[in-house]
C-alpha atoms as a PDB file:
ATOM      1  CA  UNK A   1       0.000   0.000   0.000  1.00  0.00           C
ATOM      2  CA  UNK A   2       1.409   3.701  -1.138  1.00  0.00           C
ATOM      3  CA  UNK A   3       0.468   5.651   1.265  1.00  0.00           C
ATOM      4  CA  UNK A   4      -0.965   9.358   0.446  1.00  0.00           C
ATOM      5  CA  UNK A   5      -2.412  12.432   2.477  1.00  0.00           C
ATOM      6  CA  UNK A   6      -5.575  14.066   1.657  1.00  0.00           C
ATOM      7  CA  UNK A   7      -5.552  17.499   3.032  1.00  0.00           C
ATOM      8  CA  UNK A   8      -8.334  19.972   3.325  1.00  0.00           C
ATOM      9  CA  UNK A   9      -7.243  23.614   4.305  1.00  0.00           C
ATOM     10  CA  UNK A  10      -8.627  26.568   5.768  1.00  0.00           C
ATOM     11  CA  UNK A  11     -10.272  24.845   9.289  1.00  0.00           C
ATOM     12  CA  UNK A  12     -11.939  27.586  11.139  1.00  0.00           C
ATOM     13  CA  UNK A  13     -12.533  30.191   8.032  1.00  0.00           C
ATOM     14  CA  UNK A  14     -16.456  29.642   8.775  1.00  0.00           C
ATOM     15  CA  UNK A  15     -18.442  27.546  11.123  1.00  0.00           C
ATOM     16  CA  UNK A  16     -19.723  25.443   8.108  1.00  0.00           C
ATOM     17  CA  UNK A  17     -16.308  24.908   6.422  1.00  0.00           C
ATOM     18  CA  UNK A  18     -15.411  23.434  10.043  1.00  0.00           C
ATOM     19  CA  UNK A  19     -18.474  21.131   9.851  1.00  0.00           C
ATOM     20  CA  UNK A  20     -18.130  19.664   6.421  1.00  0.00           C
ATOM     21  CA  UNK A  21     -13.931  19.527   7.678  1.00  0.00           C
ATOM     22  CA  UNK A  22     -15.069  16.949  10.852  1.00  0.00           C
ATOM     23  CA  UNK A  23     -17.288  15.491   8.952  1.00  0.00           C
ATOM     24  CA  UNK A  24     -15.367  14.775   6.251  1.00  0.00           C
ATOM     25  CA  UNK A  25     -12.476  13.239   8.593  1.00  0.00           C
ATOM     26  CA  UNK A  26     -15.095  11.364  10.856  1.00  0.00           C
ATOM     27  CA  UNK A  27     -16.161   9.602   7.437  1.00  0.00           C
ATOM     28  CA  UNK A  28     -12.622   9.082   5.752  1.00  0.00           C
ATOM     29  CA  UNK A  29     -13.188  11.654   2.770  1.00  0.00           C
ATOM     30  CA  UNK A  30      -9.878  13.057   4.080  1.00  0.00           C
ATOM     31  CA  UNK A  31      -7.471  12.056   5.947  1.00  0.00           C
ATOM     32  CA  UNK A  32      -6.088  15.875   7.575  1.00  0.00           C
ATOM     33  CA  UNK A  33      -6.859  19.377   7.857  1.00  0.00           C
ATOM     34  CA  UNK A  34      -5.026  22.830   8.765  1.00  0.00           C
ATOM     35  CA  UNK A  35      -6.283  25.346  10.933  1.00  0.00           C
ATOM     36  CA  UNK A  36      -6.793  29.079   9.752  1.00  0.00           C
ATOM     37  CA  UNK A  37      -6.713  30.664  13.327  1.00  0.00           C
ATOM     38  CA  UNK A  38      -6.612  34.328  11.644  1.00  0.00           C
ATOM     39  CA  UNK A  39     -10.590  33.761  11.351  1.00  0.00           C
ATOM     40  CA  UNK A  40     -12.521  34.815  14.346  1.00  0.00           C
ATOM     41  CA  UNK A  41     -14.013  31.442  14.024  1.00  0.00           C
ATOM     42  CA  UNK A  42     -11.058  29.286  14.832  1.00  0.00           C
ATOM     43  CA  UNK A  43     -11.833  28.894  19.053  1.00  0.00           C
ATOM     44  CA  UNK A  44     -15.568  27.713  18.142  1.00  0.00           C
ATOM     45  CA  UNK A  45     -14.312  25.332  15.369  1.00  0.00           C
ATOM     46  CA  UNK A  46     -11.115  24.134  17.547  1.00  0.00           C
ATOM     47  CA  UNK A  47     -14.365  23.589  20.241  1.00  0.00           C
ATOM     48  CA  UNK A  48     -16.333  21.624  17.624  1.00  0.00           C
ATOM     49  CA  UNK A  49     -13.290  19.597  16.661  1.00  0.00           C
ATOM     50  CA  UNK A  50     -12.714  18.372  20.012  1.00  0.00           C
ATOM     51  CA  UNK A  51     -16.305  17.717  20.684  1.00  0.00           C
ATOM     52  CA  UNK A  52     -16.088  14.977  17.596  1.00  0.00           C
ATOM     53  CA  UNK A  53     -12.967  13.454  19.037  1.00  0.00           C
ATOM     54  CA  UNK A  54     -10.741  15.451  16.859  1.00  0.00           C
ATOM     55  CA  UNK A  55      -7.577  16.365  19.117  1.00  0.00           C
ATOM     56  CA  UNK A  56      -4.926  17.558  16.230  1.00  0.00           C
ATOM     57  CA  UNK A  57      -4.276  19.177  13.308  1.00  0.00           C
ATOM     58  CA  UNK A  58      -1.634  20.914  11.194  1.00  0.00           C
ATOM     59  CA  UNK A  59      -1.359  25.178  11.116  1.00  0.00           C
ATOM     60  CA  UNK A  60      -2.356  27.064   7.879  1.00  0.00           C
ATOM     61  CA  UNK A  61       0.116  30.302   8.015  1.00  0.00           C
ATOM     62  CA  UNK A  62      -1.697  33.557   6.962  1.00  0.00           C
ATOM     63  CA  UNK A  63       0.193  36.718   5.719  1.00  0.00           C
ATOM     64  CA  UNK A  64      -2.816  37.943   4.020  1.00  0.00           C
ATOM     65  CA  UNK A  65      -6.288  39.940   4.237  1.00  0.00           C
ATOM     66  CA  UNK A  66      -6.686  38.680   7.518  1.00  0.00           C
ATOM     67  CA  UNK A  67      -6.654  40.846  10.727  1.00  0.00           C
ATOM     68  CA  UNK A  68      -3.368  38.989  12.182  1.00  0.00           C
ATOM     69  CA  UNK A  69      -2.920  37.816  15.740  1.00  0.00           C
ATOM     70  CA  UNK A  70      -0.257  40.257  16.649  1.00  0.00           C
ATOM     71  CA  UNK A  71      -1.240  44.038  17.603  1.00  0.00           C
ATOM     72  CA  UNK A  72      -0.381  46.027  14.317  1.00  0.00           C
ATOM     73  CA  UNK A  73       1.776  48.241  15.364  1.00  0.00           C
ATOM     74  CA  UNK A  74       3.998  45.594  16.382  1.00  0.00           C
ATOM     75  CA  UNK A  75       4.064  44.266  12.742  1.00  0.00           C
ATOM     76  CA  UNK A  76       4.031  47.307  10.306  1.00  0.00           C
ATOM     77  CA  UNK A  77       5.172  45.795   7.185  1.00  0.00           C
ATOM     78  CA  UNK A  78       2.939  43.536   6.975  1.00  0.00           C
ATOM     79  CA  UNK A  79      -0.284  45.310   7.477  1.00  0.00           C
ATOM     80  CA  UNK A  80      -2.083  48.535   5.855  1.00  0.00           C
ATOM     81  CA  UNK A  81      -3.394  51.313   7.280  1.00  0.00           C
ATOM     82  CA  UNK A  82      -6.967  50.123   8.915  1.00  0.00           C
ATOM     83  CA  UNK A  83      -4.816  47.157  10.592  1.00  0.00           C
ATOM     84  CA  UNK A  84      -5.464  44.472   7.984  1.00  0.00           C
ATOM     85  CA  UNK A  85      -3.146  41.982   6.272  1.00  0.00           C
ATOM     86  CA  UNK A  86      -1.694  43.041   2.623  1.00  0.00           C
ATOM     87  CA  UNK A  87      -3.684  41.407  -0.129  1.00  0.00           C
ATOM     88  CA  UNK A  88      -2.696  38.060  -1.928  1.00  0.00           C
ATOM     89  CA  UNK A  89      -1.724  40.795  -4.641  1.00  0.00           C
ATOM     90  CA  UNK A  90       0.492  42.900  -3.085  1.00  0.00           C
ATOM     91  CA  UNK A  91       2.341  40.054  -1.297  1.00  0.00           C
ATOM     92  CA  UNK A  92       3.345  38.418  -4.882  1.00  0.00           C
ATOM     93  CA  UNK A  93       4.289  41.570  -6.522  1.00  0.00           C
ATOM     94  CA  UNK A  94       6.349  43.266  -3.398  1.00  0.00           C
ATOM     95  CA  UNK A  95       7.301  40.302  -0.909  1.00  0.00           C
ATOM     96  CA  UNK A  96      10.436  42.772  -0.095  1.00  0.00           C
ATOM     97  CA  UNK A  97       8.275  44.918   1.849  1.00  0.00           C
ATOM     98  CA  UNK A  98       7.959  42.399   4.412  1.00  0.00           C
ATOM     99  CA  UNK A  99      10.616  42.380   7.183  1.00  0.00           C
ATOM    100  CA  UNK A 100      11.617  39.494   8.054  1.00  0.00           C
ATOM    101  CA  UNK A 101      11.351  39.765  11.926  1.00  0.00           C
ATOM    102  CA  UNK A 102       7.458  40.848  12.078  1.00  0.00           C
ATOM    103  CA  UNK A 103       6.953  37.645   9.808  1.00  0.00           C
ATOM    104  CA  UNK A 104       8.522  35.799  12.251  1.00  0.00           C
ATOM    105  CA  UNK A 105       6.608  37.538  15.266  1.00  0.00           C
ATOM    106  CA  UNK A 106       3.283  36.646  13.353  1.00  0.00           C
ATOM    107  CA  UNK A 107       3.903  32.950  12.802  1.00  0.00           C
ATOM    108  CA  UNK A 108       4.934  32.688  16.280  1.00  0.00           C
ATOM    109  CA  UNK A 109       1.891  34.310  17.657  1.00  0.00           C
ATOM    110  CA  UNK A 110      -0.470  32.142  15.270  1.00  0.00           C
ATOM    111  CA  UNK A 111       1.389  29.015  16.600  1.00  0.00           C
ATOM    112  CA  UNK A 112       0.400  30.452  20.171  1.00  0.00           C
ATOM    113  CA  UNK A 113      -2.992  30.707  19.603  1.00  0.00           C
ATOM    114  CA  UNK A 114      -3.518  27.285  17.858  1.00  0.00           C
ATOM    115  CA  UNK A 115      -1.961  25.695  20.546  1.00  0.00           C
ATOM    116  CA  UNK A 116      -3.918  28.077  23.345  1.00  0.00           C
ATOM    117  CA  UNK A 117      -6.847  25.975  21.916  1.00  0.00           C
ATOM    118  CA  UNK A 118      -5.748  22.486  23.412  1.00  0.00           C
ATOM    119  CA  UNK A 119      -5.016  21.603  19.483  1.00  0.00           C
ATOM    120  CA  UNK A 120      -2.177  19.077  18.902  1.00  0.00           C
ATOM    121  CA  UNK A 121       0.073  20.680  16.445  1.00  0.00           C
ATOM    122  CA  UNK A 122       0.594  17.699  13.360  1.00  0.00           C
ATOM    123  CA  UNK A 123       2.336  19.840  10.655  1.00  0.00           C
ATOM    124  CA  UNK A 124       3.005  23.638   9.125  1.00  0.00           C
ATOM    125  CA  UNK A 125       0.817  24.765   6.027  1.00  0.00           C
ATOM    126  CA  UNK A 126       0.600  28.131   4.258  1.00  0.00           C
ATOM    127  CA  UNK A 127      -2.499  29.606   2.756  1.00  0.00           C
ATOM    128  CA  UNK A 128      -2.810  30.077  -1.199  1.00  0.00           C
ATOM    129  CA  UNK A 129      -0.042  27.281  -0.871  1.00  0.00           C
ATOM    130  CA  UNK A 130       2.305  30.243  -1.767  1.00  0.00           C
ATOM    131  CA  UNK A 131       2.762  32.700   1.730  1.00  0.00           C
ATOM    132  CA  UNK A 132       5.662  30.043   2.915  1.00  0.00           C
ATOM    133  CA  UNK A 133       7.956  30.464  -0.486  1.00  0.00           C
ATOM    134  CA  UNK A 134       6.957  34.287  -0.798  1.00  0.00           C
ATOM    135  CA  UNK A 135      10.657  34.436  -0.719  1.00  0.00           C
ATOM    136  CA  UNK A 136      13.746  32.217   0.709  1.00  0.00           C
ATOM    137  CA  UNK A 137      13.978  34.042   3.996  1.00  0.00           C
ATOM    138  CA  UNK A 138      10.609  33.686   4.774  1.00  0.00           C
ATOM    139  CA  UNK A 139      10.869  29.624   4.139  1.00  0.00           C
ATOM    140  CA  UNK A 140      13.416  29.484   6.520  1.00  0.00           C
ATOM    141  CA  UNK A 141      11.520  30.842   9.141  1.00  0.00           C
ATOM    142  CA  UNK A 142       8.810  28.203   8.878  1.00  0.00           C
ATOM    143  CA  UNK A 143      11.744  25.558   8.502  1.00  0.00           C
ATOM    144  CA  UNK A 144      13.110  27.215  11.878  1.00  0.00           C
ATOM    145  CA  UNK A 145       8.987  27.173  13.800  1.00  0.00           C
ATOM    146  CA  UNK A 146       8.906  23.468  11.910  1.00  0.00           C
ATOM    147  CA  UNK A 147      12.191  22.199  13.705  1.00  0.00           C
ATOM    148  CA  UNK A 148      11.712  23.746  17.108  1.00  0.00           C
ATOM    149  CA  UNK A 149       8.066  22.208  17.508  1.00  0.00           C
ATOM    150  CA  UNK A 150       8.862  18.937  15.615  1.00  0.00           C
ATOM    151  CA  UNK A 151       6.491  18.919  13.011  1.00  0.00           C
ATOM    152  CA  UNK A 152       6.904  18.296   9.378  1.00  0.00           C
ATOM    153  CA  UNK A 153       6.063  21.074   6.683  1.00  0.00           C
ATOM    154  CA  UNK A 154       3.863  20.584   4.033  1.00  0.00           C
ATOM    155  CA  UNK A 155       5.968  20.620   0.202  1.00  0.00           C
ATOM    156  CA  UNK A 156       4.828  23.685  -1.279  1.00  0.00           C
ATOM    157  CA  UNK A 157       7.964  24.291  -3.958  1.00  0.00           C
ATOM    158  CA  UNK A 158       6.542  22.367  -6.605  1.00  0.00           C
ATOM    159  CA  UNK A 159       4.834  26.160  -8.561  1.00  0.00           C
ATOM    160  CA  UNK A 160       7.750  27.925  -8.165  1.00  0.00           C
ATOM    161  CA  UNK A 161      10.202  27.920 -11.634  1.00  0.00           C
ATOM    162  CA  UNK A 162      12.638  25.195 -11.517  1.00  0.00           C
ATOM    163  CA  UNK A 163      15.507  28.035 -11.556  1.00  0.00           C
ATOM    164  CA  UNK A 164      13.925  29.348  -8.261  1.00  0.00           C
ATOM    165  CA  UNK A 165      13.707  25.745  -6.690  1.00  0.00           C
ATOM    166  CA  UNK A 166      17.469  25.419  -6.091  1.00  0.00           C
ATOM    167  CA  UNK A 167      17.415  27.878  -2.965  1.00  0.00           C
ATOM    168  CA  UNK A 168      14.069  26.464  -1.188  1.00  0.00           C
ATOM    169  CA  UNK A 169      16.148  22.443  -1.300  1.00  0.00           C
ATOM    170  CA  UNK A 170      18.927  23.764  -0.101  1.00  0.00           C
ATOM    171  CA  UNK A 171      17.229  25.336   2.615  1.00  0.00           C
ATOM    172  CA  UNK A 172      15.421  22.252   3.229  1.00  0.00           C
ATOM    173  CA  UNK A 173      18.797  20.566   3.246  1.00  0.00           C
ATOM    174  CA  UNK A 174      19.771  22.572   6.301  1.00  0.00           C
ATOM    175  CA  UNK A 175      16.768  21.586   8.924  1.00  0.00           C
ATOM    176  CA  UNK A 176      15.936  18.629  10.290  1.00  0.00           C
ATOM    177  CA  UNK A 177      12.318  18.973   9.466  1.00  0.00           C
ATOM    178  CA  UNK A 178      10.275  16.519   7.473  1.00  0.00           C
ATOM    179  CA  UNK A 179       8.637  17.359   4.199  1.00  0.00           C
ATOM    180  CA  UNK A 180       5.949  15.262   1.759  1.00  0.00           C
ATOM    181  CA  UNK A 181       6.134  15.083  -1.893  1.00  0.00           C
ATOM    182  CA  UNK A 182       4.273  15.658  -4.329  1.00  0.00           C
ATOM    183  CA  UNK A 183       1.402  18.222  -4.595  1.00  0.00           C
ATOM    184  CA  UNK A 184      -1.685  17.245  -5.809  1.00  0.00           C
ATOM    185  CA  UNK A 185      -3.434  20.466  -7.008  1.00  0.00           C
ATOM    186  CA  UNK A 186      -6.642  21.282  -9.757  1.00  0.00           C
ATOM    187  CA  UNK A 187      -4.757  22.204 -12.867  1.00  0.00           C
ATOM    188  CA  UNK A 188      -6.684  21.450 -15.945  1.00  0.00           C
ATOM    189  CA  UNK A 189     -10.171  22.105 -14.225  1.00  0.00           C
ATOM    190  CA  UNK A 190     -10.920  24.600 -12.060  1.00  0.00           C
ATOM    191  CA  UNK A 191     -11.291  22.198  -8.869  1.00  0.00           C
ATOM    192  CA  UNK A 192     -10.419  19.179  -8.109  1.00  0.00           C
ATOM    193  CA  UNK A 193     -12.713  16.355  -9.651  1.00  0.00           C
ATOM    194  CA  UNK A 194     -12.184  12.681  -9.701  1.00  0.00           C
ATOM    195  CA  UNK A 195     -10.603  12.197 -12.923  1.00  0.00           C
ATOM    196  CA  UNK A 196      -7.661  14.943 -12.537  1.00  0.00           C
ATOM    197  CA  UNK A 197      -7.022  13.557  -9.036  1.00  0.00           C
ATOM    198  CA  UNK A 198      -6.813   9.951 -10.953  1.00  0.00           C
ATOM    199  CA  UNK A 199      -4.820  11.578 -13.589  1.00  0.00           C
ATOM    200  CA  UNK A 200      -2.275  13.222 -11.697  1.00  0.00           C
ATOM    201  CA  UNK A 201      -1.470  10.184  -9.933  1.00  0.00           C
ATOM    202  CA  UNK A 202      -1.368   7.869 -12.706  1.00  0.00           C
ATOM    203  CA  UNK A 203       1.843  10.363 -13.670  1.00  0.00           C
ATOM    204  CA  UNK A 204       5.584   8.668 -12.872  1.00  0.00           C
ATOM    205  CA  UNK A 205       6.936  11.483 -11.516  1.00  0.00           C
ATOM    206  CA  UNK A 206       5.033  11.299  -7.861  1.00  0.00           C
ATOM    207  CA  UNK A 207       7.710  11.380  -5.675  1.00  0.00           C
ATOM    208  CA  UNK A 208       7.711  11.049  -1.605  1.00  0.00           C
ATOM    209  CA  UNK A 209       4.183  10.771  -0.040  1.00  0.00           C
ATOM    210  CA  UNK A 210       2.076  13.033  -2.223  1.00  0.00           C
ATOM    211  CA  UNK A 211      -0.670  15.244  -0.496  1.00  0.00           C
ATOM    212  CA  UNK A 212      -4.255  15.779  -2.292  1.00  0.00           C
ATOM    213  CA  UNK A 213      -4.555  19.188  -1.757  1.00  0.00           C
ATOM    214  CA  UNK A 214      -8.730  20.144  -1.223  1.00  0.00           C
ATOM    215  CA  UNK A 215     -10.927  22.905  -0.014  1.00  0.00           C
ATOM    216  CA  UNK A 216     -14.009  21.578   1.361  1.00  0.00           C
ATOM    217  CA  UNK A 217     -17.012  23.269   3.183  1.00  0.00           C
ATOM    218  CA  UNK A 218     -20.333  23.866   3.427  1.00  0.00           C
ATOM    219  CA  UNK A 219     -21.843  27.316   1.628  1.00  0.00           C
ATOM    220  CA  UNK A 220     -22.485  30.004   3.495  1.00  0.00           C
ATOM    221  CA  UNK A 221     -23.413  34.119   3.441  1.00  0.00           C
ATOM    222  CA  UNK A 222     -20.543  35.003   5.064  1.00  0.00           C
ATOM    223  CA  UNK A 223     -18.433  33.149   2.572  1.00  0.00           C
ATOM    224  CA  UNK A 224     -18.608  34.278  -0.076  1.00  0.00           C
ATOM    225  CA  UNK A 225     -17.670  37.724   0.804  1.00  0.00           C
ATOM    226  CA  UNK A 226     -14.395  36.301   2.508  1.00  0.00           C
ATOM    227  CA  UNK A 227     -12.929  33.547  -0.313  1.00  0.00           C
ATOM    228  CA  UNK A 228     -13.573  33.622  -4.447  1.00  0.00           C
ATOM    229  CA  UNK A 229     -13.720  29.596  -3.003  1.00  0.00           C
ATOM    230  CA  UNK A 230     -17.538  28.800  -2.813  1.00  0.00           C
ATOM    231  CA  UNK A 231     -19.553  26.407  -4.798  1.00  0.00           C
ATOM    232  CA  UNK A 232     -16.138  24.534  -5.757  1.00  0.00           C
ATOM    233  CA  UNK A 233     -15.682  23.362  -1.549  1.00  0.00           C
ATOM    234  CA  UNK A 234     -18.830  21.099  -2.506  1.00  0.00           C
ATOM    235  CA  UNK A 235     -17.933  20.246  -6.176  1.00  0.00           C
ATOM    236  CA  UNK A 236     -14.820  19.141  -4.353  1.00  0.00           C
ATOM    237  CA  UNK A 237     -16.283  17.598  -1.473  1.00  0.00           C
ATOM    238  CA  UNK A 238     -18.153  15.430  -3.798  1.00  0.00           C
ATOM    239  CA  UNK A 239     -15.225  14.343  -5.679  1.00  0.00           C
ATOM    240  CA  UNK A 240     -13.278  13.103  -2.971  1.00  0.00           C
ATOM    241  CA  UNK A 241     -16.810  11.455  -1.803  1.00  0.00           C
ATOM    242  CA  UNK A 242     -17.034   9.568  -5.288  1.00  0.00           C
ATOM    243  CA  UNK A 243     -13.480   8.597  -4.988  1.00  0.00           C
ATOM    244  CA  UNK A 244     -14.143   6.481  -1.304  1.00  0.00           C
ATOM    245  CA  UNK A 245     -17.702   5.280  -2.357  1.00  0.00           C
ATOM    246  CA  UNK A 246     -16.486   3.617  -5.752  1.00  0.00           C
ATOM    247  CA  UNK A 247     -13.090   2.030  -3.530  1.00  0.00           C
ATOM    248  CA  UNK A 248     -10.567   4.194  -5.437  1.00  0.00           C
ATOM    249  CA  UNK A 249      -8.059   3.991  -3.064  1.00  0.00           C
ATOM    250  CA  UNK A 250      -8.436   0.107  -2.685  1.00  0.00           C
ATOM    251  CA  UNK A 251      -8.088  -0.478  -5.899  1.00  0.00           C
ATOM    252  CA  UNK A 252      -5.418   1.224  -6.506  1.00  0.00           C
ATOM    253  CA  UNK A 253      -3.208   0.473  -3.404  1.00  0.00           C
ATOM    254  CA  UNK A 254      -3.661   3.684  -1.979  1.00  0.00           C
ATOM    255  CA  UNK A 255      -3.440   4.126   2.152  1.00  0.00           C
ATOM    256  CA  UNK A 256      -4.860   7.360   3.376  1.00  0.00           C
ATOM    257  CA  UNK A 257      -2.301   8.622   5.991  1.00  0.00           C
ATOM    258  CA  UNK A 258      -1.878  11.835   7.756  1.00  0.00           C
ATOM    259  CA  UNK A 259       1.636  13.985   8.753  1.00  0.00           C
ATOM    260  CA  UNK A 260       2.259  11.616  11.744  1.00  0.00           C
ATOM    261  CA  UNK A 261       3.229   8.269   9.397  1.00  0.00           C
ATOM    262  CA  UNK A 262       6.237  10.816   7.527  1.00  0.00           C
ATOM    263  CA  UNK A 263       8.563   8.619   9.214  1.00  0.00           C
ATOM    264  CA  UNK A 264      12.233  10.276  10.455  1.00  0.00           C
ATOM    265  CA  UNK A 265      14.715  12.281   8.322  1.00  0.00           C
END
């Protein structure tokens, strides 16, 4: 059996997101989930968790649109002017604006509060899959919060240009922190559906323990106005549904495994 990881991100964003999250790893649609604790929704949904018997998860890292856990004037590069996290935009066209030691003051503080819930940290994530290789220096700080709490980090390299790559291994070269392989992201649709999950892994150039990467959740009001993510957290929801109902990963030799089963560097 190969084993894989099927991740869901953004835990806490909304109330229903959380739901259709626990339910989906009560029922074995997925197999992990991050934590978004950025979202004033994150103590209720680390509440819910635990309710369901749910005692750990990994930490989705937030440098954007999000009020962040550290008072703003404490972090001034990396907010605007009402107190708010930069856009997605402006963080991947001027990442050098950021200095380095408020990022690291932010992560820290959004580790503190995830674990000030009675969460088990499992593993380090970033949000758009892009805020932890915004730029080398910024990698090695999550490397650095990866090592000292003993967690692995999730492999986001694989969308930056193979002439960019170089820095980010050798980086990863220089902690002893675990990473998985490779990401399994929509590319030719515009969410995941069964066959491009099937497709990408029917590819010979997996490599490591590859990680299904899915955004699953229930539709809300209040979501749409916070993620351009809405009717596609079902579409993919059901996808990953089909997949377990018709035995996929049976078939196929698959194991659903979470960050825990990395093994040791």
């Amino acid at each position: 059996m190969q084993p894989i990881i099927i991740e869901s991100d953004d835990f806490g964003m909304t109330i229903p997101i959380s739901r259709a999250i626990i339910t989906g790893l009560k029922t074995g649609v997925i197999s992990t989930t991050n934590a978004q604790v950025t979202s004033p929704h994150f103590e209720m949904s680390a509440a819910l968790a635990q309710q369901h018997g749910i005692t750990a998860m990994g930490l989705h890292l937030v440098l954007d649109k999000d009020h962040p856990i550290s008072q703003p004037l404490t972090i001034p590069s990396l907010v605007n002017p009402a107190g708010f996290c930069h856009a997605y935009q402006t963080l991947q066209t001027h990442p050098e604006q950021l200095a380095i030691a408020d990022v690291k003051r932010e992560f820290q503080a959004q580790i503190d509060r995830f674990l000030a819930s009675g969460l088990q940290l499992t593993h380090l994530t970033s949000h758009h899959y892009f805020v932890a290789t915004l730029t080398p220096e910024i990698y090695a700080i999550v490397l650095e919060l990866a090592q000292t709490y003993h967690v692995p980090v999730r492999n986001e390299t694989a969308h930056l240009r193979p002439t960019e790559q170089a820095a980010y291994r050798l980086l990863m070269s220089e902690y002893a922190v675990l990473t998985t392989g490779t990401l399994i992201t929509a590319q030719q649709t515009p969410y995941l559906t069964p066959q491009e999950i099937k497709r990408q892994l029917t590819q010979k150039n997996l490599v490591g323990t590859p990680v299904i990467l899915s955004h699953i959740g229930y539709l809300s009001a209040e979501l749409r106005h916070k993620s351009r993510l809405t009717t596609n957290r079902l579409a993919e929801f059901n996808a990953l549904k089909t997949l377990k109902q018709t035995n996929y990963w049976d078939q196929f030799s698959w194991q659903l495994t979470d960050y825990s089963e990395l093994g040791a560097k």
